[in-house]
Protein backbone atom coordinates (compact mmCIF):
# COMPACT_ATOMS: atom_id res chain seq x y z
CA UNK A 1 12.33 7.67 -15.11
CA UNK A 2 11.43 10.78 -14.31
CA UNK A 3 7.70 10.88 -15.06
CA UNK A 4 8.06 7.54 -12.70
CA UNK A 5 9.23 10.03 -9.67
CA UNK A 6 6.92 12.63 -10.35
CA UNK A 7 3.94 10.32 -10.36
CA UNK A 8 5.65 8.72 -7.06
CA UNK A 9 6.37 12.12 -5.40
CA UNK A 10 2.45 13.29 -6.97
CA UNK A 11 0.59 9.68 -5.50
CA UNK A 12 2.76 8.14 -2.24
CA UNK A 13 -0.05 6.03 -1.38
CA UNK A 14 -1.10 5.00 -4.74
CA UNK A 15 2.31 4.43 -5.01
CA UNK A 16 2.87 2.38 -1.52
CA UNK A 17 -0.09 0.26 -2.38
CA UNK A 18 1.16 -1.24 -5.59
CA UNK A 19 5.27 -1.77 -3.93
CA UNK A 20 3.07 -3.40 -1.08
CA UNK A 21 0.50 -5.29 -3.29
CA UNK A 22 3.64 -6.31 -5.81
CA UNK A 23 5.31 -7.60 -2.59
CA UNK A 24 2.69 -9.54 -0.90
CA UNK A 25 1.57 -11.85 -3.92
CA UNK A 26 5.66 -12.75 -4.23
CA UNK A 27 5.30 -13.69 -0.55
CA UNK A 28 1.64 -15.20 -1.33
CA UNK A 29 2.90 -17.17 -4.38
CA UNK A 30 6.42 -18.25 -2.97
CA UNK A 31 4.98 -19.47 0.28
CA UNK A 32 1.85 -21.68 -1.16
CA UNK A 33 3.69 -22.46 -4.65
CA UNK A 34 3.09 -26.28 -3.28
CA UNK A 35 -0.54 -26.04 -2.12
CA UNK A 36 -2.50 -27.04 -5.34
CA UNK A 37 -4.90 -24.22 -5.64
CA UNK A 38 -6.79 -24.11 -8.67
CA UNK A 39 -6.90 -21.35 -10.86
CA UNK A 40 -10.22 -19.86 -9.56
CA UNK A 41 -8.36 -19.98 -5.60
CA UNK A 42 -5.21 -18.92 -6.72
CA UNK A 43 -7.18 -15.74 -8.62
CA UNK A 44 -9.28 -14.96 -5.15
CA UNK A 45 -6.11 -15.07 -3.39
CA UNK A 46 -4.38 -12.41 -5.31
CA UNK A 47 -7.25 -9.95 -5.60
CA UNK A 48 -7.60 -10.30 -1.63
CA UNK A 49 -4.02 -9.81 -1.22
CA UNK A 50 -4.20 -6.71 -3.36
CA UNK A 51 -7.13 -5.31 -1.14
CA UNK A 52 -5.53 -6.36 1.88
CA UNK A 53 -2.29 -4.06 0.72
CA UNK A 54 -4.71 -1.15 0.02
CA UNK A 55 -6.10 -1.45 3.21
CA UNK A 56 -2.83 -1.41 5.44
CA UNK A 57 -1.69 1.60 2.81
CA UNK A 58 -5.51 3.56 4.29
CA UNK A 59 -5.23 3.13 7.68
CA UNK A 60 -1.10 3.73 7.98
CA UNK A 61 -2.46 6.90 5.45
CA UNK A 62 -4.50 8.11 8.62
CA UNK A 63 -1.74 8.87 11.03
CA UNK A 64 -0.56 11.11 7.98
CA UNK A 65 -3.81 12.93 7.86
CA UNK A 66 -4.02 13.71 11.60
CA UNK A 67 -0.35 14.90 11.28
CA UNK A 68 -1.11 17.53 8.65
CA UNK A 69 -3.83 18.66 10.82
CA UNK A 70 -1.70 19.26 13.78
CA UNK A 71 0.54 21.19 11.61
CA UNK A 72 -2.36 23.19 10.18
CA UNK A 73 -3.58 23.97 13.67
CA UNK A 74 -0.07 24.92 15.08
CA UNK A 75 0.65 26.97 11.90
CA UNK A 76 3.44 24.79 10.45
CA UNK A 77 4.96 24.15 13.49
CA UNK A 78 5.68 20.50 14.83
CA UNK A 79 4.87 19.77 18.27
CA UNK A 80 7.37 16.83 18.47
């Protein structure tokens, strides 16, 4: 467990994207468990799910970025 929160604490956004991704295909597969997608579909629609997490995990990762710089800038010092 604790090599678990070590690797969470060492990669948040590595970590975020695979709580997201894990998330999303529940959601994915519990709302279109009645559809009738073949194999091929349902295998496209999990892969662009997983992207799709990875993506909102980048840009939502930006706002961190330009925080750190402000605090870089303002040496350590919020400006909130």
């Amino acid at each position: 467990m604790d090599a678990i929160k070590k690797f969470a604490g060492d990669h948040p956004q590595l970590t975020s994207w695979v709580v997201l991704a894990i998330g999303m295909v529940i959601i994915l597969v519990w709302s279109a468990r009645d559809v009738g997608f073949t194999g091929g579909q349902w295998a496209a629609l999990v892969v662009t799910t997983i992207l799709l997490a990875g993506a909102c995990v980048w840009i939502i990762g930006w706002e961190d970025d330009e925080d750190e710089a402000l605090m870089a800038e303002n040496g350590g010092k919020s400006t909130e």
